[in-house]
PDB file of N, CA and C in Angstrom:
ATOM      1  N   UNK A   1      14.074 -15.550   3.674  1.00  0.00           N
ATOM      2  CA  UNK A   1      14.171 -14.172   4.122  1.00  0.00           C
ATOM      3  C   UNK A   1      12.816 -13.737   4.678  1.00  0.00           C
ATOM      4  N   UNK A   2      13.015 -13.006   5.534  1.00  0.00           N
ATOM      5  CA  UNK A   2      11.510 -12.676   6.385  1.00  0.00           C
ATOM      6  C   UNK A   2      11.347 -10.968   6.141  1.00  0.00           C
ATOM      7  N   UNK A   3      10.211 -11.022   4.828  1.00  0.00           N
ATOM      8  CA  UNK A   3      10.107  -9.675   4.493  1.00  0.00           C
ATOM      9  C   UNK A   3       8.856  -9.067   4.346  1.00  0.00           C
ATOM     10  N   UNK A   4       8.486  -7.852   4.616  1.00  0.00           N
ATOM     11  CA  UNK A   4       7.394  -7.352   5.037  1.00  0.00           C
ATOM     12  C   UNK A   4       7.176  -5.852   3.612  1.00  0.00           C
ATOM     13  N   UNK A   5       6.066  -6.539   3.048  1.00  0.00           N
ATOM     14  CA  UNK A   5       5.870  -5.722   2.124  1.00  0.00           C
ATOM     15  C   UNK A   5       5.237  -4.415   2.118  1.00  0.00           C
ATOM     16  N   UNK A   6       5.181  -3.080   2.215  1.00  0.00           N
ATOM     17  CA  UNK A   6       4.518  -2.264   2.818  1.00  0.00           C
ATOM     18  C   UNK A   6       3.673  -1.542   1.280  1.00  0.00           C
ATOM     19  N   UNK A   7       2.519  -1.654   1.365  1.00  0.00           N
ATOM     20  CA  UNK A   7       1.537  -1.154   0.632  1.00  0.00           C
ATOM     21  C   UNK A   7       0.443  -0.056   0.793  1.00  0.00           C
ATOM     22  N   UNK A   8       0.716   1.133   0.009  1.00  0.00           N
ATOM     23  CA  UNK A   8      -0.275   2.316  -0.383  1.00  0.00           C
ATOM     24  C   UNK A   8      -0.689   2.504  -1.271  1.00  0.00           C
ATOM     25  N   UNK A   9      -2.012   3.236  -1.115  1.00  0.00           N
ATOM     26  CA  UNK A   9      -2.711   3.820  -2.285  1.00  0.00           C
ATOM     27  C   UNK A   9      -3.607   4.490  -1.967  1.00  0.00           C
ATOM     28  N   UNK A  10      -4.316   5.384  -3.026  1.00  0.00           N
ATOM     29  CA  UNK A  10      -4.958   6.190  -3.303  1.00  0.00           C
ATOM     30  C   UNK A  10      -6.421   6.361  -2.955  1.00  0.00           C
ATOM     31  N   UNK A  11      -7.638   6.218  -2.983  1.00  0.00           N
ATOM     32  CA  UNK A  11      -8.727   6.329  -2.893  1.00  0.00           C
ATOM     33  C   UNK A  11      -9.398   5.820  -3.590  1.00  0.00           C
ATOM     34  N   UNK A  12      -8.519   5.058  -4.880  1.00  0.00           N
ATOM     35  CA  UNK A  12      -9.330   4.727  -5.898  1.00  0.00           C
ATOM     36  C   UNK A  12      -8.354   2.869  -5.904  1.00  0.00           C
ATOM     37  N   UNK A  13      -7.752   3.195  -4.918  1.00  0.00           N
ATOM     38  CA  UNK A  13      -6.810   1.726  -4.845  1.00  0.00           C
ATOM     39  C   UNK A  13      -7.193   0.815  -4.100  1.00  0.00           C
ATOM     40  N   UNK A  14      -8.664   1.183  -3.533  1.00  0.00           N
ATOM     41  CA  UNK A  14      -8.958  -0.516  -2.654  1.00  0.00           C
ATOM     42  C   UNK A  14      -9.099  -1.471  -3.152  1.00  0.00           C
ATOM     43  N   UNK A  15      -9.777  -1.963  -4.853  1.00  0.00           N
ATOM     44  CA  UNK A  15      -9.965  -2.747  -4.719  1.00  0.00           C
ATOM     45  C   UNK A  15      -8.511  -3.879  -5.665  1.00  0.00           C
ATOM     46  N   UNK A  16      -7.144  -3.392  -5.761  1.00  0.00           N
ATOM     47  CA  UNK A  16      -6.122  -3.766  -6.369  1.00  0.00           C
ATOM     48  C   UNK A  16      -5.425  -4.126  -5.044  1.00  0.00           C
ATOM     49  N   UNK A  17      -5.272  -3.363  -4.122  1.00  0.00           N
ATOM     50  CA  UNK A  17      -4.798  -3.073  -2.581  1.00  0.00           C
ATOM     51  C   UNK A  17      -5.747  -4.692  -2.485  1.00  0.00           C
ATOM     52  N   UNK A  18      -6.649  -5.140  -2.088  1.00  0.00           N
ATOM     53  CA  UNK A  18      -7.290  -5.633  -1.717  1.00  0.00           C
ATOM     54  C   UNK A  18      -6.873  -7.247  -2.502  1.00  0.00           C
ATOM     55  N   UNK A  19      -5.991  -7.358  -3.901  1.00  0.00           N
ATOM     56  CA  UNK A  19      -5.621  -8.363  -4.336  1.00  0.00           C
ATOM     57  C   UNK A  19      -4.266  -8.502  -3.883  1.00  0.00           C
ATOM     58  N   UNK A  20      -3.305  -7.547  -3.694  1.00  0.00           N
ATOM     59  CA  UNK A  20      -2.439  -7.477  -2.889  1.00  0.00           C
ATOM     60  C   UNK A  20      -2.332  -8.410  -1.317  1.00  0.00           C
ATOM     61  N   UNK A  21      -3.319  -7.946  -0.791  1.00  0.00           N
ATOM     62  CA  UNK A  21      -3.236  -8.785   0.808  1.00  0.00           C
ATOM     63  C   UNK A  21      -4.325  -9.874   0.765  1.00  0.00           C
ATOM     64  N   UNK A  22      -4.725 -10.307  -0.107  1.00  0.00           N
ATOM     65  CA  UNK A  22      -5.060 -11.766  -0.282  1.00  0.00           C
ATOM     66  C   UNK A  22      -3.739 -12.675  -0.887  1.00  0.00           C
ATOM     67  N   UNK A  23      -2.919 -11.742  -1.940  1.00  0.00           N
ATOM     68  CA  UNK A  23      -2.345 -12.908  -2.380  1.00  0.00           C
ATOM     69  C   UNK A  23      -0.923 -13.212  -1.920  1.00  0.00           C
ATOM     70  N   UNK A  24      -0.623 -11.908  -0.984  1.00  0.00           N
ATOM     71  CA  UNK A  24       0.940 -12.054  -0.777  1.00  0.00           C
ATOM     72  C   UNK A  24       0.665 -12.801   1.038  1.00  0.00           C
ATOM     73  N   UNK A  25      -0.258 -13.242   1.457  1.00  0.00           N
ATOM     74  CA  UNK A  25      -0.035 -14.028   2.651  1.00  0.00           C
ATOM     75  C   UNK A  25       0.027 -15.450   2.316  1.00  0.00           C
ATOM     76  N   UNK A  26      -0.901 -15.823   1.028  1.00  0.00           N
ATOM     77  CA  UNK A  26      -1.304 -17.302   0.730  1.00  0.00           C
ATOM     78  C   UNK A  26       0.328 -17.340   0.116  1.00  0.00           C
ATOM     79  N   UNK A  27       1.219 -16.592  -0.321  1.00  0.00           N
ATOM     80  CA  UNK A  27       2.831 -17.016  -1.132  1.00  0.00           C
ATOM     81  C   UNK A  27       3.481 -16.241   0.741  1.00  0.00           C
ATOM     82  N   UNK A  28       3.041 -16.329   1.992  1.00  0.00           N
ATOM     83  CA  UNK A  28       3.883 -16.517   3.483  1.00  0.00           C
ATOM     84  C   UNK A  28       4.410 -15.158   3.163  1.00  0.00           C
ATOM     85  N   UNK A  29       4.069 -14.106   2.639  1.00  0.00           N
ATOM     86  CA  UNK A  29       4.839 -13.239   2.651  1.00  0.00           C
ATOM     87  C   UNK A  29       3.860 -11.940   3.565  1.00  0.00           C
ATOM     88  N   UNK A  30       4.758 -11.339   4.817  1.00  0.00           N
ATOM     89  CA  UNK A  30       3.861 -10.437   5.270  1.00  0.00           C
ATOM     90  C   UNK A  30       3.765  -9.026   4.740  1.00  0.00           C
ATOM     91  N   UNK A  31       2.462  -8.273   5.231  1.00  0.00           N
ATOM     92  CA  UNK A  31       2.592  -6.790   4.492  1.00  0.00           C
ATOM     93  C   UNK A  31       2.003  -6.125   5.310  1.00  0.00           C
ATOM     94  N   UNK A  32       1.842  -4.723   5.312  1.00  0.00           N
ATOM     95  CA  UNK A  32       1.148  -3.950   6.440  1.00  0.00           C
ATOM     96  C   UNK A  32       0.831  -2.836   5.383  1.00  0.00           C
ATOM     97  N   UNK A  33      -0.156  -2.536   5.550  1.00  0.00           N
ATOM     98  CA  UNK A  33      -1.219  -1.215   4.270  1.00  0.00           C
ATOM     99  C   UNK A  33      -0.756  -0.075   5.653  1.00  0.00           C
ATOM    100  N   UNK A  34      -0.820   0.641   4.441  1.00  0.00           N
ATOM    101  CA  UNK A  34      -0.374   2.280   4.924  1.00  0.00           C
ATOM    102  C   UNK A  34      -1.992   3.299   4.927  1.00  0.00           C
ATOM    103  N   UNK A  35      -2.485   2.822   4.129  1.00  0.00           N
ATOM    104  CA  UNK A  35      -3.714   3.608   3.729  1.00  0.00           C
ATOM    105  C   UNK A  35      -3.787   3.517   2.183  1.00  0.00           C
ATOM    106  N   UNK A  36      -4.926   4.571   1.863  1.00  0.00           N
ATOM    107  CA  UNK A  36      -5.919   4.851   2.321  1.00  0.00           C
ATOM    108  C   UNK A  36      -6.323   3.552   2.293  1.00  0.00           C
ATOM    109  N   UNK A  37      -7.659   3.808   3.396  1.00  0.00           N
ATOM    110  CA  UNK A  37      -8.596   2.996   3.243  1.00  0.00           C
ATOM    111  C   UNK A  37     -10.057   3.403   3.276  1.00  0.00           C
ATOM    112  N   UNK A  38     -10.317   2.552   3.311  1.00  0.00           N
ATOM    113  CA  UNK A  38     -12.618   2.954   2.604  1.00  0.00           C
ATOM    114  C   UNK A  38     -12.688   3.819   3.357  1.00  0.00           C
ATOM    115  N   UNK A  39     -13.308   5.401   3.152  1.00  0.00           N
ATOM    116  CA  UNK A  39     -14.101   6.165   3.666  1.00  0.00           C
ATOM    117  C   UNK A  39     -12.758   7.186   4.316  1.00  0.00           C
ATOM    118  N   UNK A  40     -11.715   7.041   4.133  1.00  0.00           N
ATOM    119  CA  UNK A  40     -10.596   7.427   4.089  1.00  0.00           C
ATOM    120  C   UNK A  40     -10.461   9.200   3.339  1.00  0.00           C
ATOM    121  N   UNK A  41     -10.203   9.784   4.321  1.00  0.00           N
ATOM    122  CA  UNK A  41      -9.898  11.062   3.771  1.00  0.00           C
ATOM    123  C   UNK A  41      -8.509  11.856   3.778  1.00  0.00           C
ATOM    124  N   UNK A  42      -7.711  11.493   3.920  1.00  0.00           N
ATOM    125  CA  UNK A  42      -6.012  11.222   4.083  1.00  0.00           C
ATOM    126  C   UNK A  42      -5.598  11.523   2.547  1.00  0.00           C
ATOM    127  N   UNK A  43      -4.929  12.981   3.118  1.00  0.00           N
ATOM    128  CA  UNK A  43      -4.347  13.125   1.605  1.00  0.00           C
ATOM    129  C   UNK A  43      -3.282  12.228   1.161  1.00  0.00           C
ATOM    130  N   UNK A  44      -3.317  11.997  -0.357  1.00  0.00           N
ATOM    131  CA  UNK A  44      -2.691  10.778  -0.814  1.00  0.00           C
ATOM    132  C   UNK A  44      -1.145  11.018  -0.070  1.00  0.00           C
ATOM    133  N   UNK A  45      -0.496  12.650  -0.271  1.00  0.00           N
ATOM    134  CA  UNK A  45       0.661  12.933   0.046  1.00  0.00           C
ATOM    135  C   UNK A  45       1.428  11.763   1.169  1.00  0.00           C
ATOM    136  N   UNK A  46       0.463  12.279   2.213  1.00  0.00           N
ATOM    137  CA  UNK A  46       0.905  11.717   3.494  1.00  0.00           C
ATOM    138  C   UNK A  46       0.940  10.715   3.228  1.00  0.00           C
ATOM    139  N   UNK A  47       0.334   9.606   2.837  1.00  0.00           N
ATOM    140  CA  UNK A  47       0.190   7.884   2.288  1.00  0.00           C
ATOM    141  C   UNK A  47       1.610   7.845   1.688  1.00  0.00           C
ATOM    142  N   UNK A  48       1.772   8.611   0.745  1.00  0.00           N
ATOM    143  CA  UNK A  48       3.310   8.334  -0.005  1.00  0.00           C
ATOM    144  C   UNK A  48       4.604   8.743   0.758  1.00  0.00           C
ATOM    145  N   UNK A  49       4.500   9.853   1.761  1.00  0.00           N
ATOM    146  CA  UNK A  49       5.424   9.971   2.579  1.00  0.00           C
ATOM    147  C   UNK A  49       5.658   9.024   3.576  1.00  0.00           C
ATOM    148  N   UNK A  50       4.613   8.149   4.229  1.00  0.00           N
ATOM    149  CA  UNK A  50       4.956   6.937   4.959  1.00  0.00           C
ATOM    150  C   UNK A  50       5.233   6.241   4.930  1.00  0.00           C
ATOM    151  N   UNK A  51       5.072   5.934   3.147  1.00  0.00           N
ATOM    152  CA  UNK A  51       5.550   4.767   2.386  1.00  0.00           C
ATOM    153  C   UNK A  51       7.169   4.970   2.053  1.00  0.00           C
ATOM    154  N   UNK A  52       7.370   6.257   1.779  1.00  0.00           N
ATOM    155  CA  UNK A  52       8.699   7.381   1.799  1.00  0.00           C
ATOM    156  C   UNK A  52       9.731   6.637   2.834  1.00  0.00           C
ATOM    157  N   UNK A  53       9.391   7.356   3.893  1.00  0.00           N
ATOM    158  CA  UNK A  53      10.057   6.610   4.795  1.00  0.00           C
ATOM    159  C   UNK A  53       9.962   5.506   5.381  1.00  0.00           C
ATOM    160  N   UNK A  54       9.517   4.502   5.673  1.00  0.00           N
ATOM    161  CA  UNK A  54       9.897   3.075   5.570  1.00  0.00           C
ATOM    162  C   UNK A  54      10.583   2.141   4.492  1.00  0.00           C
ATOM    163  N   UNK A  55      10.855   3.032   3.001  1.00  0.00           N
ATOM    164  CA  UNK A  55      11.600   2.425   2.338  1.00  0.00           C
ATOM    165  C   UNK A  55      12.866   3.014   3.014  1.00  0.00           C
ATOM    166  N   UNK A  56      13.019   4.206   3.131  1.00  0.00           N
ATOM    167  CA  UNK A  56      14.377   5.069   3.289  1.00  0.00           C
ATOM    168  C   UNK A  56      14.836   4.709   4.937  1.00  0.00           C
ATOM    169  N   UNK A  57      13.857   3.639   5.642  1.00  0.00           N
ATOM    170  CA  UNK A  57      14.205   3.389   7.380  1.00  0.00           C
ATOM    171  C   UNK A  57      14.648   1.875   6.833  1.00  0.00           C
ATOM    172  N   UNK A  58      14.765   1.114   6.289  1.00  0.00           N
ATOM    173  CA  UNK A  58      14.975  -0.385   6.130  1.00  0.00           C
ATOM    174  C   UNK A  58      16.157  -0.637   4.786  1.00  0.00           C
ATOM    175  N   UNK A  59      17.045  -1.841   5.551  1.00  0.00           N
ATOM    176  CA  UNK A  59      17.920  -1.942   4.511  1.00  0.00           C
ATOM    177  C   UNK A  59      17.546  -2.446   3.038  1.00  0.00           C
ATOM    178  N   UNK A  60      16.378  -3.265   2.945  1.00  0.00           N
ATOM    179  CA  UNK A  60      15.837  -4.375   1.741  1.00  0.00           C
ATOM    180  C   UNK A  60      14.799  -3.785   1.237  1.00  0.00           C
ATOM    181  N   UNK A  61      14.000  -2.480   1.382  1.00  0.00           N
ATOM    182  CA  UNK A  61      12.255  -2.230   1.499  1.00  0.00           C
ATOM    183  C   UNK A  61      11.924  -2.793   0.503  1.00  0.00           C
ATOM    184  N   UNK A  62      10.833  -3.420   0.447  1.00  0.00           N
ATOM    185  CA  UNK A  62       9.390  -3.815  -0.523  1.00  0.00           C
ATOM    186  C   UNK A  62       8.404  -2.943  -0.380  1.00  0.00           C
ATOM    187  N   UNK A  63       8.024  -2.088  -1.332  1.00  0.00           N
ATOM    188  CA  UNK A  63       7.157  -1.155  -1.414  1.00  0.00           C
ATOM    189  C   UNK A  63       5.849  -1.539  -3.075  1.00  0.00           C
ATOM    190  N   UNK A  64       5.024  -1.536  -2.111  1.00  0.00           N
ATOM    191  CA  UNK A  64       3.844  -0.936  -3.763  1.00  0.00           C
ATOM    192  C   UNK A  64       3.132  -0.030  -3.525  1.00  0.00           C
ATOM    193  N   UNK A  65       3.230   1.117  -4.043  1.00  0.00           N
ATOM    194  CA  UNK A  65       2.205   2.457  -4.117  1.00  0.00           C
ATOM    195  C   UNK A  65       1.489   2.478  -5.185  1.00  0.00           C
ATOM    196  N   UNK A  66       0.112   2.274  -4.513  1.00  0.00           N
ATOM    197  CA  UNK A  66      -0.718   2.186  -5.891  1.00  0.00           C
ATOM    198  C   UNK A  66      -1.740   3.653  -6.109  1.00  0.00           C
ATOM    199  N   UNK A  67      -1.426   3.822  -7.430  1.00  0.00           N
ATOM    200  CA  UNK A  67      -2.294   5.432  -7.803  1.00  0.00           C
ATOM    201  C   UNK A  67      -3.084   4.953  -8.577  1.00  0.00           C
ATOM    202  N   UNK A  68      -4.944   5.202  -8.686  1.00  0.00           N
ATOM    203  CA  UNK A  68      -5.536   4.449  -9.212  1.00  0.00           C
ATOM    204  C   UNK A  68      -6.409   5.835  -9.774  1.00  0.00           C
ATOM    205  N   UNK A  69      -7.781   5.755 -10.275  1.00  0.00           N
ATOM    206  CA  UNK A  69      -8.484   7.203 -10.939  1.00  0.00           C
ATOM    207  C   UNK A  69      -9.884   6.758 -10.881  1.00  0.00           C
ATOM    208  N   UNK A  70     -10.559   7.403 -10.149  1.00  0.00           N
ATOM    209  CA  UNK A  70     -11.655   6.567 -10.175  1.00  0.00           C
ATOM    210  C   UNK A  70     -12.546   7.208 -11.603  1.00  0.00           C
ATOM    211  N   UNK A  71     -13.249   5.797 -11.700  1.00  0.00           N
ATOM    212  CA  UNK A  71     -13.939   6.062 -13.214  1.00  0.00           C
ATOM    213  C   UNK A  71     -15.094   7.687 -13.149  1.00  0.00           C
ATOM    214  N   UNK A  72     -14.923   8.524 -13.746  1.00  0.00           N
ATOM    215  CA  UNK A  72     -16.067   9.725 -14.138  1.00  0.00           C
ATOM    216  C   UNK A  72     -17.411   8.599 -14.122  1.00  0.00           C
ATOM    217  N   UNK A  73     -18.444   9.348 -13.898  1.00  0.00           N
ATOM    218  CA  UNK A  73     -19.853   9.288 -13.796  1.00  0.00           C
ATOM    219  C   UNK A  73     -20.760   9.342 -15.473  1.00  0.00           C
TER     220      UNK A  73
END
């Protein structure tokens, strides 16, 4: 099956996002990031609504939305 995994997250999700598209090409599987990304100011909303609809536009969707917190100081 030829399936395309679509992946978001948060501001605090690059570096999980970032194990994501190392490991799902080396197992042939494609994906396309939604956001955020580094330096990224995109409210999370919109990230989850794009992710929203491309599950709700495709018959099979593969989705991971990742919500992450970045550590206090």
């Amino acid at each position: 099956m030829d399936q395309t995994v679509y992946i978001g997250g948060d501001a605090a999700s690059h570096e999980l996002k970032k194990l994501f598209k190392e490991f799902l090409p080396a197992k042939g599987v494609k994906h396309v990031d939604l956001g955020m990304f580094e330096n990224d100011t995109t409210d999370f909303a919109i990230i989850k609504r794009e992710l929203d609809e491309k599950v709700a536009s495709e018959a099979n969707p593969v989705a991971v939305l990742i919500y992450g917190k970045k550590p206090s100081a």
